[in-house]
PDB file of N, CA and C in Angstrom:
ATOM      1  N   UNK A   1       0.842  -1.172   0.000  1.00  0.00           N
ATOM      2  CA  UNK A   1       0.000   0.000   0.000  1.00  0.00           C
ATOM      3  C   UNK A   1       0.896   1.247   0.000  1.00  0.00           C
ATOM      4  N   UNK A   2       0.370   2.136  -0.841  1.00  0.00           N
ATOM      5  CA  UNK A   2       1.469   3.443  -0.952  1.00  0.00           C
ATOM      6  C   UNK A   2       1.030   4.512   0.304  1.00  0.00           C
ATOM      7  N   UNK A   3       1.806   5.367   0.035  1.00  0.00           N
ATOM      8  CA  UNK A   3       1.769   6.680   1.131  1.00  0.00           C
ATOM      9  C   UNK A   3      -0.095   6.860   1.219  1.00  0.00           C
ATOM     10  N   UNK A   4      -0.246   7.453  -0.387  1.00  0.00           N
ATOM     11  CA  UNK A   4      -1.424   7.603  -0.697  1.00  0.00           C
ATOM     12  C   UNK A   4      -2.363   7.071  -0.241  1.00  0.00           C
ATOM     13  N   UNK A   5      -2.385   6.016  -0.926  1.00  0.00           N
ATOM     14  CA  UNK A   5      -3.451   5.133   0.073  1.00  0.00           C
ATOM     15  C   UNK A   5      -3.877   4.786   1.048  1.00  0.00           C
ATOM     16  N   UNK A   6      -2.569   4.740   2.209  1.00  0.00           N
ATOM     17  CA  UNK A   6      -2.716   4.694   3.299  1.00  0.00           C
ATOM     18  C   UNK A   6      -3.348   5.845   3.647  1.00  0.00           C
ATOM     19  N   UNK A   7      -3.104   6.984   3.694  1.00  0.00           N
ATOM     20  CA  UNK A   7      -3.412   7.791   3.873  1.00  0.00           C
ATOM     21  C   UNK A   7      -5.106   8.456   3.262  1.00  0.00           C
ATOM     22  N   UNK A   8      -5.481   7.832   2.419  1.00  0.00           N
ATOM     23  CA  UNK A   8      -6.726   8.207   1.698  1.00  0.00           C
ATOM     24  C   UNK A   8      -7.948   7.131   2.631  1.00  0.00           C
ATOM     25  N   UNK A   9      -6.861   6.089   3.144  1.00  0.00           N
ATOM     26  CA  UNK A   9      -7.620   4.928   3.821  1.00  0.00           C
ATOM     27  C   UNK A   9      -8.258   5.949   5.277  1.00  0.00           C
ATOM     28  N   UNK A  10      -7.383   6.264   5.928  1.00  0.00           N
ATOM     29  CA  UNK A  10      -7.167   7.100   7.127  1.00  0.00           C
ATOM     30  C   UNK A  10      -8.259   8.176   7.294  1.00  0.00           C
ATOM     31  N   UNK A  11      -8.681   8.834   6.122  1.00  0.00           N
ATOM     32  CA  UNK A  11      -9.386   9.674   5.672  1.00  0.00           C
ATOM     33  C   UNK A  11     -10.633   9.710   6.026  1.00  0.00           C
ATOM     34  N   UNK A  12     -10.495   8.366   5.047  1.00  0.00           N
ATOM     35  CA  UNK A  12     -12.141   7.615   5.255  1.00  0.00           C
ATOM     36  C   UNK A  12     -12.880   7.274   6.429  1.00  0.00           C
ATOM     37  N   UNK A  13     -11.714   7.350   7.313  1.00  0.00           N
ATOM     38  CA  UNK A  13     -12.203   6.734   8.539  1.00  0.00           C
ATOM     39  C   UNK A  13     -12.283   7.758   9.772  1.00  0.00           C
ATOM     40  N   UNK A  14     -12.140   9.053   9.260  1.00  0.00           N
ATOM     41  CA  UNK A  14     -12.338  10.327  10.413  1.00  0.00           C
ATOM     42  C   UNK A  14     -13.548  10.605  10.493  1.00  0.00           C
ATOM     43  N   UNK A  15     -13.949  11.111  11.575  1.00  0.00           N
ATOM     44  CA  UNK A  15     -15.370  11.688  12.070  1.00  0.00           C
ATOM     45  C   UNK A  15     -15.548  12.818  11.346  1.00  0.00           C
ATOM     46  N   UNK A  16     -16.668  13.444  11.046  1.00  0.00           N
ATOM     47  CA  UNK A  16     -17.090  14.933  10.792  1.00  0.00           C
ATOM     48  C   UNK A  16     -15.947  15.918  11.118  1.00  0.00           C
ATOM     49  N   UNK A  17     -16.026  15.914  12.458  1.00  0.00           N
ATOM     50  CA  UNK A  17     -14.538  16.734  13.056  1.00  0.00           C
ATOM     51  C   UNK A  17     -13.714  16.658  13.027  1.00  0.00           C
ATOM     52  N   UNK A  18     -13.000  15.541  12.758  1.00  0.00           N
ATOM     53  CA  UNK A  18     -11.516  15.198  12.583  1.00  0.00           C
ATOM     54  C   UNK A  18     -11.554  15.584  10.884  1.00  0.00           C
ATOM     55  N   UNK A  19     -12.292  15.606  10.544  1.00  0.00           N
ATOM     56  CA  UNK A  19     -12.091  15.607   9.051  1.00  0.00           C
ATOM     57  C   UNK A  19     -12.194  17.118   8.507  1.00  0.00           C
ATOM     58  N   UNK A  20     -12.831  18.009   9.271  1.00  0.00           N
ATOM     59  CA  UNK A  20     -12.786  19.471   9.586  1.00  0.00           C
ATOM     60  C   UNK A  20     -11.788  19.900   9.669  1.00  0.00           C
ATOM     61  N   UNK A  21     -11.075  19.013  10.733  1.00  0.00           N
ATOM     62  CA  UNK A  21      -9.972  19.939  10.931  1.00  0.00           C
ATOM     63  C   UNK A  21      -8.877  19.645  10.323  1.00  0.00           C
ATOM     64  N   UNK A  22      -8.787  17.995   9.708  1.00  0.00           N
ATOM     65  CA  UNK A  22      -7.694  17.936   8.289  1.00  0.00           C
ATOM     66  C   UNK A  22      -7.543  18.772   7.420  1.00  0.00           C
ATOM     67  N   UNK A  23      -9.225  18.808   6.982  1.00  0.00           N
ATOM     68  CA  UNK A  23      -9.475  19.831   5.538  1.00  0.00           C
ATOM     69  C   UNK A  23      -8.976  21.258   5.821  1.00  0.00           C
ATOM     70  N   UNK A  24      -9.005  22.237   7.333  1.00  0.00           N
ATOM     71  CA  UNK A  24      -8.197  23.330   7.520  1.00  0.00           C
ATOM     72  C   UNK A  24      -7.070  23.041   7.088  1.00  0.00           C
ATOM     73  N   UNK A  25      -6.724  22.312   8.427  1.00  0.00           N
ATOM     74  CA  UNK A  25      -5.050  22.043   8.079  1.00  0.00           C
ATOM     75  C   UNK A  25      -4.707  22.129   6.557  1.00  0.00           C
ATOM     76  N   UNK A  26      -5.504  20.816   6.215  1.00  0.00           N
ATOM     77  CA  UNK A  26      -4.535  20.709   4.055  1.00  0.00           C
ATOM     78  C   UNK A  26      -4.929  21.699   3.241  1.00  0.00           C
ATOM     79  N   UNK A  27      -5.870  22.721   3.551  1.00  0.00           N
ATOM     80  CA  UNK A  27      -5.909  23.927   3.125  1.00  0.00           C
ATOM     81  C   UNK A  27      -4.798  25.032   3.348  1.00  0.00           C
ATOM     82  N   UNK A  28      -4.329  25.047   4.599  1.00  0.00           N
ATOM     83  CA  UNK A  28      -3.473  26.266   4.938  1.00  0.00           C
ATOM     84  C   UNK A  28      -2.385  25.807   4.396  1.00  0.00           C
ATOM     85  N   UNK A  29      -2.002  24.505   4.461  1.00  0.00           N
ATOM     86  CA  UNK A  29      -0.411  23.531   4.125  1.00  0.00           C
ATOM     87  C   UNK A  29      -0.258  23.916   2.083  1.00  0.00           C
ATOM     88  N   UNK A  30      -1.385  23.401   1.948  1.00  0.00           N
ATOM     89  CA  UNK A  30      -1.355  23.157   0.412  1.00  0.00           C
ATOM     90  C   UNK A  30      -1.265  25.145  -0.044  1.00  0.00           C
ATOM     91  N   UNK A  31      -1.937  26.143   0.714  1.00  0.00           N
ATOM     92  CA  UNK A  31      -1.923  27.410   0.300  1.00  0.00           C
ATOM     93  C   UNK A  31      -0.542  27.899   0.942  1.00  0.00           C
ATOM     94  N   UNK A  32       0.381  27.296   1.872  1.00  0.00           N
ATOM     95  CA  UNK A  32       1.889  27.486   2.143  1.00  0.00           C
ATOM     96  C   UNK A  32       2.809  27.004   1.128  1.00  0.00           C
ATOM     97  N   UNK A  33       2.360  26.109   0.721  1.00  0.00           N
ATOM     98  CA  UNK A  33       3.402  25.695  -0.241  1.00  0.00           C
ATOM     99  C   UNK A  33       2.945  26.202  -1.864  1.00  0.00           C
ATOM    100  N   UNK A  34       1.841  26.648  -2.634  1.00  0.00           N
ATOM    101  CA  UNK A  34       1.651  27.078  -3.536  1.00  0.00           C
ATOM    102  C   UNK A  34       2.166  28.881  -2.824  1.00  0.00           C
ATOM    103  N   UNK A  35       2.770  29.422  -2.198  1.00  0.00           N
ATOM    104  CA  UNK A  35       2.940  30.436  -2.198  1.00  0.00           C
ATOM    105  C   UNK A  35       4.419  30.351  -1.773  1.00  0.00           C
ATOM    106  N   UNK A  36       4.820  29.065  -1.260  1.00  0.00           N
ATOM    107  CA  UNK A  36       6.746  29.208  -1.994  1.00  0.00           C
ATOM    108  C   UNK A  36       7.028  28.862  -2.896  1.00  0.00           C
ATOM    109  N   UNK A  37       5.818  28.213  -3.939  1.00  0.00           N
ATOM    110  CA  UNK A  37       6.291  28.180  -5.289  1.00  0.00           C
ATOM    111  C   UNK A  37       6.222  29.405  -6.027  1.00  0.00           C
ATOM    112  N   UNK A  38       5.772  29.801  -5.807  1.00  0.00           N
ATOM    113  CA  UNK A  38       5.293  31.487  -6.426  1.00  0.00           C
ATOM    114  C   UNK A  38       6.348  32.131  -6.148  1.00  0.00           C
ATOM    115  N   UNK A  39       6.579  32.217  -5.030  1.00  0.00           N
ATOM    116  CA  UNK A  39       8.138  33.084  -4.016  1.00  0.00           C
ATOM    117  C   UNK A  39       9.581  32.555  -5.025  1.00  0.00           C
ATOM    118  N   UNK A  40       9.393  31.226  -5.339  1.00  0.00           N
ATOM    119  CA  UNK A  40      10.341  30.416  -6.061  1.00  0.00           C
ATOM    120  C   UNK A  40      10.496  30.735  -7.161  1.00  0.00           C
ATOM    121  N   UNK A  41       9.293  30.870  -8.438  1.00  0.00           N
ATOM    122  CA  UNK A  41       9.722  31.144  -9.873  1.00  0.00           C
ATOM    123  C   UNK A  41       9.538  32.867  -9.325  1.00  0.00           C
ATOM    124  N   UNK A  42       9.054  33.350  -8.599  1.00  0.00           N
ATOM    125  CA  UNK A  42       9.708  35.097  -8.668  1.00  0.00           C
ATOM    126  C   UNK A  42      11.027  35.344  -9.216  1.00  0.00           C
ATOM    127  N   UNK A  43      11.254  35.135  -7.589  1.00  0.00           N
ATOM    128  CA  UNK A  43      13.183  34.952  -7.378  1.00  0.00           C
ATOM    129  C   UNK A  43      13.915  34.282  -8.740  1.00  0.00           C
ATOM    130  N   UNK A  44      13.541  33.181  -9.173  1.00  0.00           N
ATOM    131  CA  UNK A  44      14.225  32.891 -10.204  1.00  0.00           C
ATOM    132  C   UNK A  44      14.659  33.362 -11.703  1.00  0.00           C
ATOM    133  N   UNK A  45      13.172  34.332 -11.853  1.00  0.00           N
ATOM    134  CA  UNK A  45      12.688  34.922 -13.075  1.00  0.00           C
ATOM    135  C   UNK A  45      12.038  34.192 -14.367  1.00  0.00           C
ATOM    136  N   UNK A  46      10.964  32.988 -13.459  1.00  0.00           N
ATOM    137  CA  UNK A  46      10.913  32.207 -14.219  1.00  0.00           C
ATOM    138  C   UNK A  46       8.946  32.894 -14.722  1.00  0.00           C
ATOM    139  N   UNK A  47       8.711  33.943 -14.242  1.00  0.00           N
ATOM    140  CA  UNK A  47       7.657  34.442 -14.445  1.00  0.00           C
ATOM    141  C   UNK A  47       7.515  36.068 -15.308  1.00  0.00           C
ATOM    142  N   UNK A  48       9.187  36.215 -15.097  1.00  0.00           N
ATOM    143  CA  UNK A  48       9.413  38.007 -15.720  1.00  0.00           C
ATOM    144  C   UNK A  48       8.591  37.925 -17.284  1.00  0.00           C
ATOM    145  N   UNK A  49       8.616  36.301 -18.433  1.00  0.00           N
ATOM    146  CA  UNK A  49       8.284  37.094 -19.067  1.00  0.00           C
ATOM    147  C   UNK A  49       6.538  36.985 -19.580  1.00  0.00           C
ATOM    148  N   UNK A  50       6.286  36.531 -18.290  1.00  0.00           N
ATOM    149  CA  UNK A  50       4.539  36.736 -18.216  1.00  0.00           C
ATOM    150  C   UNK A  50       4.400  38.003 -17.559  1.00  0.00           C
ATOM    151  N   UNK A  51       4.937  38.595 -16.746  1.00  0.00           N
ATOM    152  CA  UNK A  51       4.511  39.976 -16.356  1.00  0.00           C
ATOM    153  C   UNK A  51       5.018  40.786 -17.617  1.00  0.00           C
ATOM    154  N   UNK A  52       6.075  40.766 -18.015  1.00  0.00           N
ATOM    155  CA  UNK A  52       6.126  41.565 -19.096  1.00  0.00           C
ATOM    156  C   UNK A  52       4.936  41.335 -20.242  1.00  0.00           C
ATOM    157  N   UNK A  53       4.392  40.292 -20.708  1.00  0.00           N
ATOM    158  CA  UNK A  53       3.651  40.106 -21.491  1.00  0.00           C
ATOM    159  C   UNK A  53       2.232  41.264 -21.141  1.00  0.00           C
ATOM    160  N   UNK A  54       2.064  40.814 -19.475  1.00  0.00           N
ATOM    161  CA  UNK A  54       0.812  41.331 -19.025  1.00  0.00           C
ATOM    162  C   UNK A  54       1.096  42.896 -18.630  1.00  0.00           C
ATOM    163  N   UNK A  55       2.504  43.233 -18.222  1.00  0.00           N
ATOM    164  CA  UNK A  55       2.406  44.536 -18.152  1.00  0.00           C
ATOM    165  C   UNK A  55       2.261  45.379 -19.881  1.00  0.00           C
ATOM    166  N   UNK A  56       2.636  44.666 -21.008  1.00  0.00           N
ATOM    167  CA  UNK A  56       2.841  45.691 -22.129  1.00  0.00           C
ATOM    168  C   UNK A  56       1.149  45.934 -22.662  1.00  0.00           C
ATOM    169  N   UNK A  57       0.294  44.357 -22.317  1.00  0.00           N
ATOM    170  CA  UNK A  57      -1.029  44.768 -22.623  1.00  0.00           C
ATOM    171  C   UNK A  57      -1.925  45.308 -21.703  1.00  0.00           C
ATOM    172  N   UNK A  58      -1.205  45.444 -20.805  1.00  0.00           N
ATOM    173  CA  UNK A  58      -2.179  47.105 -20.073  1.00  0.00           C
ATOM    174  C   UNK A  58      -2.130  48.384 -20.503  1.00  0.00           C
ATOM    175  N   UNK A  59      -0.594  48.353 -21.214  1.00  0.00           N
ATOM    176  CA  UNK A  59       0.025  49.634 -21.244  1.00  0.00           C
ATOM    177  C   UNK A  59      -1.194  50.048 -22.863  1.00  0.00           C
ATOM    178  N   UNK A  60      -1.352  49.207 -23.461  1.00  0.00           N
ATOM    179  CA  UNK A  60      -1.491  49.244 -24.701  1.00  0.00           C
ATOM    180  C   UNK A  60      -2.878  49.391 -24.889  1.00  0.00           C
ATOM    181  N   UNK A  61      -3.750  49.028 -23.821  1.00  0.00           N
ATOM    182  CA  UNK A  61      -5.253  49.081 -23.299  1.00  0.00           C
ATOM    183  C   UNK A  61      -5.330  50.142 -22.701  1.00  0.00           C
ATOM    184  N   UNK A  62      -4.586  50.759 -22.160  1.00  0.00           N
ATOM    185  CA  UNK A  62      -4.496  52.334 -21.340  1.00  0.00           C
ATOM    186  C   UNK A  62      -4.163  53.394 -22.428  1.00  0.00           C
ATOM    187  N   UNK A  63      -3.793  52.869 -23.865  1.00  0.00           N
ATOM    188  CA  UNK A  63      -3.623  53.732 -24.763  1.00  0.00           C
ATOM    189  C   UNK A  63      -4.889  53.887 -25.375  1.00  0.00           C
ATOM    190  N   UNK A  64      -6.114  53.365 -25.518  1.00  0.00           N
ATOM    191  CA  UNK A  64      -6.945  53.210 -26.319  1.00  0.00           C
ATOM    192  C   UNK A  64      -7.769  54.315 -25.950  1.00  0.00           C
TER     193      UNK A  64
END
């Protein structure tokens, strides 16, 4: 049995409340780590050339 499973098994088997308070928890965990990935391609510049994309068509929509 993998991580997964075990773990999906585990799931199944929480009360209303226990399962409340997983779903917080893997909410705040899963929104911590999608925001050091973000922090991650910043820093790297693996996003400069989507802001550039999105900054030139504002600029170009603010001309109209």
């Amino acid at each position: 049995m993998s991580n997964v499973e075990h773990i999906e098994d585990e799931v199944r088997k929480m009360n209303p409340k226990e399962l409340a308070q997983f779903r917080n928890w893997f909410l705040e965990f899963d929104s911590r780590q999608w925001d050091e990935q973000i922090e991650e391609h910043v820093e790297s510049g693996k996003l400069d050339k989507i802001a550039d994309k999105a900054l030139h068509s504002i600029s170009k929509a603010t001309e109209l």
